[in-house]
C-alpha atoms as a PDB file:
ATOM      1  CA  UNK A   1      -0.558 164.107 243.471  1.00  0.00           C
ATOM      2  CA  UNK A   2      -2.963 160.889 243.704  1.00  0.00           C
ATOM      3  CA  UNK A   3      -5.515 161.231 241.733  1.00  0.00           C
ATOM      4  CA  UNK A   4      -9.314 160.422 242.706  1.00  0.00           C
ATOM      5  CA  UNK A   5     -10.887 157.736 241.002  1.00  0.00           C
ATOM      6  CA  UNK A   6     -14.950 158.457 240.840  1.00  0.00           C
ATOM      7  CA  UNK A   7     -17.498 156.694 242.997  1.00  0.00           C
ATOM      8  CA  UNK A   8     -19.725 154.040 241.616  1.00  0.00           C
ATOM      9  CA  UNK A   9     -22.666 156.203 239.278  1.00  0.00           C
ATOM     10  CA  UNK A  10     -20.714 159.452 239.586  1.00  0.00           C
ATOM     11  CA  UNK A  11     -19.061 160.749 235.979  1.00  0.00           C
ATOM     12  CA  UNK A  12     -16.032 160.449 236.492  1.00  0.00           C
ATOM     13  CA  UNK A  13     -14.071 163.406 237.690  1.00  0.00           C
ATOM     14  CA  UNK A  14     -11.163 165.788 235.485  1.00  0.00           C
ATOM     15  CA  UNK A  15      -8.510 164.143 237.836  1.00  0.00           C
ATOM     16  CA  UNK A  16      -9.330 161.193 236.663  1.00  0.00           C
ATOM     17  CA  UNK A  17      -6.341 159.968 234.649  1.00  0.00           C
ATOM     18  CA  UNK A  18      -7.439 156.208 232.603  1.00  0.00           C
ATOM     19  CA  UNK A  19      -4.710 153.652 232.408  1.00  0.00           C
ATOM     20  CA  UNK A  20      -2.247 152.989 229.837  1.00  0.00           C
ATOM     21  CA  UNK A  21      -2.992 150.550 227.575  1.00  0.00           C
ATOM     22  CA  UNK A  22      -1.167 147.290 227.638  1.00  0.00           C
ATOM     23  CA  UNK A  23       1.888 146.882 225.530  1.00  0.00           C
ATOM     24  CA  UNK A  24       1.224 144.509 222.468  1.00  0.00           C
ATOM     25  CA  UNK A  25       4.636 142.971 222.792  1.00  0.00           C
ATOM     26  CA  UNK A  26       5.931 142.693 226.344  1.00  0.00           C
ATOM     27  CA  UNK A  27       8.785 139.809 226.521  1.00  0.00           C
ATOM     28  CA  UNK A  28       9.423 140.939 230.058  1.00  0.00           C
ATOM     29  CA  UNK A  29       5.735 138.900 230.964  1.00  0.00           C
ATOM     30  CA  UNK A  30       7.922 135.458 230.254  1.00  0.00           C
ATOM     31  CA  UNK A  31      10.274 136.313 233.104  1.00  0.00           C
ATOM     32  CA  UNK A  32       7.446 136.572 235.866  1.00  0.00           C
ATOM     33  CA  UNK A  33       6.221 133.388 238.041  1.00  0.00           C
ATOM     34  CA  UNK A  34       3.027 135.453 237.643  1.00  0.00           C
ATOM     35  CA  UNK A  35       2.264 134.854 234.142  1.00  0.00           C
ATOM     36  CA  UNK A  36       3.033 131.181 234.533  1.00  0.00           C
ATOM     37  CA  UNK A  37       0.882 131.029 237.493  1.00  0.00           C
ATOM     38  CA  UNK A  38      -2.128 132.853 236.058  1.00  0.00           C
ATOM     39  CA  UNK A  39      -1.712 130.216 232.953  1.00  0.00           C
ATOM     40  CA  UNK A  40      -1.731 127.242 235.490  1.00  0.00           C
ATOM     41  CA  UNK A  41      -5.050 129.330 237.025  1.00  0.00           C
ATOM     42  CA  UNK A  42      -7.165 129.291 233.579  1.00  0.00           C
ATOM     43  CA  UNK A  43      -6.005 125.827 232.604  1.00  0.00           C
ATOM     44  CA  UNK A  44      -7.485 124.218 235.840  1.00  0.00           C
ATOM     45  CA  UNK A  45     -10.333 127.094 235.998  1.00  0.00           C
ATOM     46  CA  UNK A  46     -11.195 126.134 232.446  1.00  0.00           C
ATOM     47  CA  UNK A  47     -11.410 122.297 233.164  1.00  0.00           C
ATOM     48  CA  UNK A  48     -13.044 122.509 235.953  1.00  0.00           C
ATOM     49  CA  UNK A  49     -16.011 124.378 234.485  1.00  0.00           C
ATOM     50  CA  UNK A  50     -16.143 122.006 231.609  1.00  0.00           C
ATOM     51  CA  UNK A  51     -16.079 118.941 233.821  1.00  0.00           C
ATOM     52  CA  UNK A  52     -19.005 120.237 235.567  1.00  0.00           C
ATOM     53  CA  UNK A  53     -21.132 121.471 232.597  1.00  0.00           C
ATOM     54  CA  UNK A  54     -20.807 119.042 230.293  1.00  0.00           C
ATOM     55  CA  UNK A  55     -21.717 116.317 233.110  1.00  0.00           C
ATOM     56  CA  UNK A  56     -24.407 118.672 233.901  1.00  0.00           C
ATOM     57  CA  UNK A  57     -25.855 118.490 230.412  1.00  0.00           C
ATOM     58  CA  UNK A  58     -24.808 114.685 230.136  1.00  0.00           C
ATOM     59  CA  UNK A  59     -26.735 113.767 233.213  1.00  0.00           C
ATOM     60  CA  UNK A  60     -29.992 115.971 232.385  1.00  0.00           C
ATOM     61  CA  UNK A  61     -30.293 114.034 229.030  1.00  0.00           C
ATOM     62  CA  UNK A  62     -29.906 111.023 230.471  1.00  0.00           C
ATOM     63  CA  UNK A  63     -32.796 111.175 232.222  1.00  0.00           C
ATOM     64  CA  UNK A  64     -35.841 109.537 230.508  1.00  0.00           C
ATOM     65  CA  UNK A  65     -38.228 111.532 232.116  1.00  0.00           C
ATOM     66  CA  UNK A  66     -37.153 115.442 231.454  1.00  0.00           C
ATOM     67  CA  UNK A  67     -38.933 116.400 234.548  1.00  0.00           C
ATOM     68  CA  UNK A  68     -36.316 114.479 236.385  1.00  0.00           C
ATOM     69  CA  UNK A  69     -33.952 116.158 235.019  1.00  0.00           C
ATOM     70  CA  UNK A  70     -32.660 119.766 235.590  1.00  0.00           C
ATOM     71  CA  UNK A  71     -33.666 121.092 232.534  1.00  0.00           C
ATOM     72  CA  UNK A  72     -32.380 124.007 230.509  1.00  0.00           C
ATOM     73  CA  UNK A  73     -33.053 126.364 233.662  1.00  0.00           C
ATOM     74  CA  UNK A  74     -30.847 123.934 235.909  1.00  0.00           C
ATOM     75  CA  UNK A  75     -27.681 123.983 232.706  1.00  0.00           C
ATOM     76  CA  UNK A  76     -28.030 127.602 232.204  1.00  0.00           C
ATOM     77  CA  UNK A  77     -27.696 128.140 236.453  1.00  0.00           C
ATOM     78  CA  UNK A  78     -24.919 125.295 236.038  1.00  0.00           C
ATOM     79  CA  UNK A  79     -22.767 127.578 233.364  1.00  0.00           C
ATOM     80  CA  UNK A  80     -22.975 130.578 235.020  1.00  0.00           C
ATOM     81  CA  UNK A  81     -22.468 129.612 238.943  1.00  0.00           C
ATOM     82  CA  UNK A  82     -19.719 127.859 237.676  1.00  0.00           C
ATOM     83  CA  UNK A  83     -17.965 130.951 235.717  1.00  0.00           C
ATOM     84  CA  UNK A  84     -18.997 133.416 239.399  1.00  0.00           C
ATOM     85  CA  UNK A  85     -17.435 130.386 241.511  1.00  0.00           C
ATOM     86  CA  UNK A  86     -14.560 130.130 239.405  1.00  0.00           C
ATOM     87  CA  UNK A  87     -13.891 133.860 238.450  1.00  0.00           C
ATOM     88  CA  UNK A  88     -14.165 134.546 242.074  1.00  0.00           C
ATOM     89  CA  UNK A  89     -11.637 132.239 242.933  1.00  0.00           C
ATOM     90  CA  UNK A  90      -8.571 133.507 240.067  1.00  0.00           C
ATOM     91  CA  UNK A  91      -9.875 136.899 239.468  1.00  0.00           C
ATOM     92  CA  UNK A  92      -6.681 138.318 241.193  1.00  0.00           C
ATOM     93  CA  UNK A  93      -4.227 135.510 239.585  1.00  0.00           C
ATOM     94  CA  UNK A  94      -5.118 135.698 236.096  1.00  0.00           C
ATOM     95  CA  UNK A  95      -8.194 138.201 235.878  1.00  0.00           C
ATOM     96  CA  UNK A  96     -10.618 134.993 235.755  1.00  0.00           C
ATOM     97  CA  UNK A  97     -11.165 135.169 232.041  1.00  0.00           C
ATOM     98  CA  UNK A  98     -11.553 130.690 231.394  1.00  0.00           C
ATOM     99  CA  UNK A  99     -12.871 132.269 227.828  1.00  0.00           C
ATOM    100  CA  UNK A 100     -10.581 133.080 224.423  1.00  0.00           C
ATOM    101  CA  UNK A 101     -13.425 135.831 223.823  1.00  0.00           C
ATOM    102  CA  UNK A 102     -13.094 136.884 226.862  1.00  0.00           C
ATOM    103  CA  UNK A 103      -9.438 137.156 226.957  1.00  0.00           C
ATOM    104  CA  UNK A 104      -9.244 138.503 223.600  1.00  0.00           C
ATOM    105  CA  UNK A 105     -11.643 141.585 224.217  1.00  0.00           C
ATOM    106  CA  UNK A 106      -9.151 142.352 226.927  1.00  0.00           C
ATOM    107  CA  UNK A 107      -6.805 142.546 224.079  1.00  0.00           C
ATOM    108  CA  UNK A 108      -8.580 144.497 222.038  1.00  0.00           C
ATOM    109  CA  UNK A 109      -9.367 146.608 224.853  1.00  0.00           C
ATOM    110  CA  UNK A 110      -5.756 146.954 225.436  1.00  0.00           C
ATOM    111  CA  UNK A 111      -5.966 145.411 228.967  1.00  0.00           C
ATOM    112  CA  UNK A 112      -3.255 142.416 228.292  1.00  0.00           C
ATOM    113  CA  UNK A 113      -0.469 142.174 225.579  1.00  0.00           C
ATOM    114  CA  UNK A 114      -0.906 139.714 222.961  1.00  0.00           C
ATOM    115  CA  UNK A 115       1.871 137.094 224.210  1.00  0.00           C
ATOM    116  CA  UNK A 116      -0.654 136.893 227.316  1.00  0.00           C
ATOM    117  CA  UNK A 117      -3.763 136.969 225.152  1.00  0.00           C
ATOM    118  CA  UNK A 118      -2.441 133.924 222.883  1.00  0.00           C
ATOM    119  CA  UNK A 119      -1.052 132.324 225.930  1.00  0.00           C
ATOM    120  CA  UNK A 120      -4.282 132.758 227.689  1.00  0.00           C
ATOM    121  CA  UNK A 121      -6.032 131.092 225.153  1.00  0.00           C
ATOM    122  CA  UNK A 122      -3.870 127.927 224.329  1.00  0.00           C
ATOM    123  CA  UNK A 123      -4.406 126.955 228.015  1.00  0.00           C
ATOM    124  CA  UNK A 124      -8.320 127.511 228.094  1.00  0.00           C
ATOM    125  CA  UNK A 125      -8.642 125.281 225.054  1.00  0.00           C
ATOM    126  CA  UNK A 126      -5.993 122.985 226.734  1.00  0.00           C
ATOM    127  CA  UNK A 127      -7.993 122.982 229.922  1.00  0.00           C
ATOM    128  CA  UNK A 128     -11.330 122.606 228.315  1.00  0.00           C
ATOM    129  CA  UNK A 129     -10.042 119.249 225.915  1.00  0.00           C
ATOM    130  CA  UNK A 130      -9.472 117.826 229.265  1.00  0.00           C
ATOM    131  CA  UNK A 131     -12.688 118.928 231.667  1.00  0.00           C
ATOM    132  CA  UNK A 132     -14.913 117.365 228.480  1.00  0.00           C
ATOM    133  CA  UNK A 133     -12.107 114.002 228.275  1.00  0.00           C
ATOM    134  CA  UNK A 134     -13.092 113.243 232.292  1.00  0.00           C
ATOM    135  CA  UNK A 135     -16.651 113.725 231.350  1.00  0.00           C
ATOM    136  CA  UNK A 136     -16.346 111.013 228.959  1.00  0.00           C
ATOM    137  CA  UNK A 137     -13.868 108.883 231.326  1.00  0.00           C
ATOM    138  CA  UNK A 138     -16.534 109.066 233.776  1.00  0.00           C
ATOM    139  CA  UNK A 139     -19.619 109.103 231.976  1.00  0.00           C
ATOM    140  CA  UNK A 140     -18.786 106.572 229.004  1.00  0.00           C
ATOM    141  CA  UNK A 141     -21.768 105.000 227.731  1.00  0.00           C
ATOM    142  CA  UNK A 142     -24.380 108.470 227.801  1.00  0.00           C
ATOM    143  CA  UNK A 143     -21.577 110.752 227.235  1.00  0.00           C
ATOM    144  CA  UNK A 144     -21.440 109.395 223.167  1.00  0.00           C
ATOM    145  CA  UNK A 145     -25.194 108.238 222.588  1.00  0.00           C
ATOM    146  CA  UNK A 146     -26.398 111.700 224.383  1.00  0.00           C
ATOM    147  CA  UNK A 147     -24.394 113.909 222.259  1.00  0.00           C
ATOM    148  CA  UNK A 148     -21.785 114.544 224.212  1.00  0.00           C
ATOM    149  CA  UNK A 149     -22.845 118.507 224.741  1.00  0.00           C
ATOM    150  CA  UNK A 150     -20.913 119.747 221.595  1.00  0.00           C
ATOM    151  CA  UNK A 151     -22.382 122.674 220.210  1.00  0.00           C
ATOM    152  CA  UNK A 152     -24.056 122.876 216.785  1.00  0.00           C
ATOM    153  CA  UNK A 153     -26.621 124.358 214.946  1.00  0.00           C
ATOM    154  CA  UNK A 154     -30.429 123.233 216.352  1.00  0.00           C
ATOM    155  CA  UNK A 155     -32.935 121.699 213.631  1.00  0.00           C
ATOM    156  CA  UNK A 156     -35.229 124.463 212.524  1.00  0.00           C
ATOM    157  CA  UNK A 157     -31.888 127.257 212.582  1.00  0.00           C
ATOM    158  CA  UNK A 158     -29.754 128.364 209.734  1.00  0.00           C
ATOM    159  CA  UNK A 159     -26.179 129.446 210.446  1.00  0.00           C
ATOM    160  CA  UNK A 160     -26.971 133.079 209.966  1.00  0.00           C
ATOM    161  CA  UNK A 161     -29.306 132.794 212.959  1.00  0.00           C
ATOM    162  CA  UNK A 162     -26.491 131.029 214.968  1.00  0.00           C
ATOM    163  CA  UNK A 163     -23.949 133.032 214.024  1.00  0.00           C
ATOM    164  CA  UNK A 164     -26.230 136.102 215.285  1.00  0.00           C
ATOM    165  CA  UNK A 165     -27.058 133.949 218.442  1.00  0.00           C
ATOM    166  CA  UNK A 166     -23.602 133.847 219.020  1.00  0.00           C
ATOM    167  CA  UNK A 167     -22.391 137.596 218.340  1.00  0.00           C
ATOM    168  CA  UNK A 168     -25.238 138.833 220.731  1.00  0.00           C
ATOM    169  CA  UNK A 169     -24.636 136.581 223.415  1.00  0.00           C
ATOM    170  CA  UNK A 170     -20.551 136.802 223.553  1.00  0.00           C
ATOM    171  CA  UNK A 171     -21.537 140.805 223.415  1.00  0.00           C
ATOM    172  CA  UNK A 172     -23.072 141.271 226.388  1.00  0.00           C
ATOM    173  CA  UNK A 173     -20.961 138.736 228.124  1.00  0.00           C
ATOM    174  CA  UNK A 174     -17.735 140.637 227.296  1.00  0.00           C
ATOM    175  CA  UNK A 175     -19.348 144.200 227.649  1.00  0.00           C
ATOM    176  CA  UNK A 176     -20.473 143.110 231.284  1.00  0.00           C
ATOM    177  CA  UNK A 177     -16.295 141.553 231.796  1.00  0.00           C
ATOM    178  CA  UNK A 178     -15.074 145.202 230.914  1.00  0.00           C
ATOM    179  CA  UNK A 179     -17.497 147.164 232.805  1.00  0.00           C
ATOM    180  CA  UNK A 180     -16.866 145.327 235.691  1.00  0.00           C
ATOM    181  CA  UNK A 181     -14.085 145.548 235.672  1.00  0.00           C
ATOM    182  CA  UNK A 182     -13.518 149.362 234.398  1.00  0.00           C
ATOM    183  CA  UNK A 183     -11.239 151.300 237.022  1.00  0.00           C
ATOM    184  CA  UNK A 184     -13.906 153.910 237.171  1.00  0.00           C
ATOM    185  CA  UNK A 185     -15.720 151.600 239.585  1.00  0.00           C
ATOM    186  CA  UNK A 186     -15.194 151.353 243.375  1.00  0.00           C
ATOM    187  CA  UNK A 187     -14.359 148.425 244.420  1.00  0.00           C
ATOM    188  CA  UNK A 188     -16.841 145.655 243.846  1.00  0.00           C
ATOM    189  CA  UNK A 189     -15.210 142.479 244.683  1.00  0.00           C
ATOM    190  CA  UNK A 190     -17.382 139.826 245.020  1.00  0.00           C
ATOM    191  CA  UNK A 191     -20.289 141.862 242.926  1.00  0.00           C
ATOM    192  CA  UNK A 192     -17.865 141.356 239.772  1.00  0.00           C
ATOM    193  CA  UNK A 193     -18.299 137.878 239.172  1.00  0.00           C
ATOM    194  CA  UNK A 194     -21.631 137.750 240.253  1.00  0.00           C
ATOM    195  CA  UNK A 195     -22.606 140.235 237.492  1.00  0.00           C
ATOM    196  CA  UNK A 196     -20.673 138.036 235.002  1.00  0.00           C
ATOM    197  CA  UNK A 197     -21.872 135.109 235.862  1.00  0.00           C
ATOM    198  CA  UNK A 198     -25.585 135.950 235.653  1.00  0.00           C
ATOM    199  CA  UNK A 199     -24.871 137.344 232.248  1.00  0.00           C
ATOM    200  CA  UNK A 200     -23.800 133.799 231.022  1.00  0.00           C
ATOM    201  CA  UNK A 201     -26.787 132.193 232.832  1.00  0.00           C
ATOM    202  CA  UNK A 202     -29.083 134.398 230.985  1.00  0.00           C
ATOM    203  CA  UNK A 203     -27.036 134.537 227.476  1.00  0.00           C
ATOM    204  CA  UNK A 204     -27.804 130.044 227.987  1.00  0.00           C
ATOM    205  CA  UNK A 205     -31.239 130.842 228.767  1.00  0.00           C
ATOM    206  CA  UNK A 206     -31.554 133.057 225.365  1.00  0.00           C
ATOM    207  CA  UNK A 207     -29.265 130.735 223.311  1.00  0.00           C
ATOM    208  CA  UNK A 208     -29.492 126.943 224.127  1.00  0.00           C
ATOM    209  CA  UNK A 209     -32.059 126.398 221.736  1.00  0.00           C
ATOM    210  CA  UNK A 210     -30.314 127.269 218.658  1.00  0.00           C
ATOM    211  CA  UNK A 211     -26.700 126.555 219.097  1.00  0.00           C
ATOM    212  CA  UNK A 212     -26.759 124.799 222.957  1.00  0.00           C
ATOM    213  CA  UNK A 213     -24.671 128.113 223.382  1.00  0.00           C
ATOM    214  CA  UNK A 214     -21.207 128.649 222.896  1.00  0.00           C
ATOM    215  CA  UNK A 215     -19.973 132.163 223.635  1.00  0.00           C
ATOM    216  CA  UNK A 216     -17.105 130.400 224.877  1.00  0.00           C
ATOM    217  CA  UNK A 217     -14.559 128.950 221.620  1.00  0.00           C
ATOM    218  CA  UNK A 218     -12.737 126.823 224.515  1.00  0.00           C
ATOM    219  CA  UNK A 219     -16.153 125.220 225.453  1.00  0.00           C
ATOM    220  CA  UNK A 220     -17.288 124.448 221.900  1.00  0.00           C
ATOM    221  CA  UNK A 221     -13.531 123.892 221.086  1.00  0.00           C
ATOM    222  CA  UNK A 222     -13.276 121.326 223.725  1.00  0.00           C
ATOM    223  CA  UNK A 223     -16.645 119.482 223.321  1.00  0.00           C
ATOM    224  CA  UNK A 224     -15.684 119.122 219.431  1.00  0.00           C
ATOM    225  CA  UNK A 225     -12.103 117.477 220.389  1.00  0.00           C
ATOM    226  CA  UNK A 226     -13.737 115.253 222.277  1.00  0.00           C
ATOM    227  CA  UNK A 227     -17.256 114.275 220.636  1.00  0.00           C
ATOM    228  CA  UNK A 228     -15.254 114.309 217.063  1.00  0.00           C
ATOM    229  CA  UNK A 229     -18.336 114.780 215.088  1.00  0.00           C
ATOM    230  CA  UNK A 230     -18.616 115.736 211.888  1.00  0.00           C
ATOM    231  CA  UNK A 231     -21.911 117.934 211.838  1.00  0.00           C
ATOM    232  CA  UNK A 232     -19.859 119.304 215.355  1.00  0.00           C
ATOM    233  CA  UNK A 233     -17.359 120.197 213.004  1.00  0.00           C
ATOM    234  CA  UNK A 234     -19.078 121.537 209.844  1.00  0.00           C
ATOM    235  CA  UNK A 235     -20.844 124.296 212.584  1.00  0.00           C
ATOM    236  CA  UNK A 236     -17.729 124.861 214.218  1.00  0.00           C
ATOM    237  CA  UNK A 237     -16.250 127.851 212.923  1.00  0.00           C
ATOM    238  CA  UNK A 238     -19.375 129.797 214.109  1.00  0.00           C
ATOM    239  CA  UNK A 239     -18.361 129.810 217.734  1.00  0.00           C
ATOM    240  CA  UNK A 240     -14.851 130.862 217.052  1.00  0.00           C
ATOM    241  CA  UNK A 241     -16.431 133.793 214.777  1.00  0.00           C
ATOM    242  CA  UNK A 242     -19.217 134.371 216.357  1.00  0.00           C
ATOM    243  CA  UNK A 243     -17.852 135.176 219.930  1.00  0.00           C
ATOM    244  CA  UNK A 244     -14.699 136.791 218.637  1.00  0.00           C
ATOM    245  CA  UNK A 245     -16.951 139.085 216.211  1.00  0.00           C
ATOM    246  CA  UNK A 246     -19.196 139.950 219.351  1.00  0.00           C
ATOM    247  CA  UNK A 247     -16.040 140.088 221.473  1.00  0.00           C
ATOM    248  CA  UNK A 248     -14.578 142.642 218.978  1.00  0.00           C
ATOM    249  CA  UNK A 249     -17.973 144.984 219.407  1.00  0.00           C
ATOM    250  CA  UNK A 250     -17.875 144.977 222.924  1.00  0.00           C
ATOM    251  CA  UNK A 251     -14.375 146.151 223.285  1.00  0.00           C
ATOM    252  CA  UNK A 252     -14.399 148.500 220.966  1.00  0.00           C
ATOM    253  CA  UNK A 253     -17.901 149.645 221.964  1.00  0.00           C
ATOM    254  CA  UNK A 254     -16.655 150.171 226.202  1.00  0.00           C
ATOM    255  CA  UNK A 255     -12.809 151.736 225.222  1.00  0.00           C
ATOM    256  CA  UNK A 256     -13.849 153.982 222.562  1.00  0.00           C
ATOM    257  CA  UNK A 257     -17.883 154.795 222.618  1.00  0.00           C
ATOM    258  CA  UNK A 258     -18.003 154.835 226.370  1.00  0.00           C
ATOM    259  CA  UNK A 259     -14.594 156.222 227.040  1.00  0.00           C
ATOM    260  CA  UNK A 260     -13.456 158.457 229.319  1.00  0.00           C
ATOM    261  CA  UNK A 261     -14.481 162.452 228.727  1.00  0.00           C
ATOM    262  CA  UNK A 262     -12.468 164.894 227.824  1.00  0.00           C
END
């Protein structure tokens, strides 16, 4: 018997019957032209939205007068049309992730299997080395002097604060990822991305002045390559443990807090 999935707002009905979680270990994923294609997906996905932020940011501090300029309103919009246009565009190749947070509260949400997770993840940060190396191909001269939009800790911040900044933003990015994409919701197609996307707009808008706002280890991973500084580097590890800390929460918060009833 096919069972009914509840409508949008409803509680979900008793012939509701929630997935099965992903297998950790699934060797059968390396035999599929899927997987490879949905790698191909987040690589490109992941340099594209690089390329276009980090130019964004380069050419708003270029300007000498910041009025010219877009300001932070203009990179925060930049960051998150970028992750609706782009999530839109792979969300049925590879799920649209172009985020190792976002990818691995899948995991921990036993959505993918690991070998996908770490897969995932290798070609975001490959993608996003390259989207920041055009930037600096391209934009040369301001891309160095202008600080080449690595992420670090702003003057007046400690770490703590950072690392908090970070945690709270990645949260309610990933929590939004899973809820939009729980199977207890109709069908929302392009409402998905939209919702995700204006939760990293505002997440920018909340955190670019104190870290210039990771939630995104690829991003900051990529920007560090690249840049090669070493205060870049001393900050670092906070937006690979902040996001995967707030990643954590928000998986575990969606599968197990707001799980289906008995």
């Amino acid at each position: 018997m096919t069972k009914q999935r509840s409508r949008v707002g409803e509680t979900p009905t008793k012939d509701y019957v929630e997935p099965p979680p992903a297998p950790i270990f699934d060797m059968e994923e390396l035999k599929l032209g899927s997987f490879y294609q949905a790698l191909i997906a987040e690589f490109i996905a992941t340099l594209l939205f690089l390329y276009i932020t980090i130019a964004t940011v380069i050419g708003h501090k270029k300007q000498a007068d910041p009025c010219n300029g877009v300001g932070i309103l203009g990179i925060a919009w930049s960051f998150g049309g970028m992750i609706f246009i782009l999530a839109y565009c792979i969300g049925g190749i590879s799920g649209g992730h172009i985020n190792p947070a976002v990818t691995f509260g899948c995991f921990v949400a036993r959505k993918i299997s690991l070998i996908k997770a770490v897969a995932y993840m290798v070609a975001q940060c490959l993608g996003a080395i390259c989207g920041v190396g055009l930037v600096k191909v391209f934009m040369k001269a301001p891309y160095k002097s202008l600080g080449g939009g690595a992420n670090s800790v702003a003057p007046g911040y400690n770490k703590g604060s950072a690392l908090g900044a970070e945690i709270m933003g990645t949260f309610a990015l990933v929590y939004t990822v899973l809820s939009t994409t729980d199977p207890r919701r109709g069908a929302l197609d392009v409402l998905g991305p939209l919702a995700v996307g204006f939760t990293v707009f505002m997440a920018h808008l909340a955190t670019i002045p104190i870290t210039g706002t990771g939630i995104n280890p690829a991003r900051s991973f990529g920007a560090a390559v690249i840049y090669n500084n070493e205060k870049v580097w001393d900050d670092h590890w906070i937006f690979w443990v902040g996001p995967f800390v707030g990643a954590m929460a928000a998986a575990v918060y969606h599968k197990y807090v707001l799980k289906v009833p008995n």
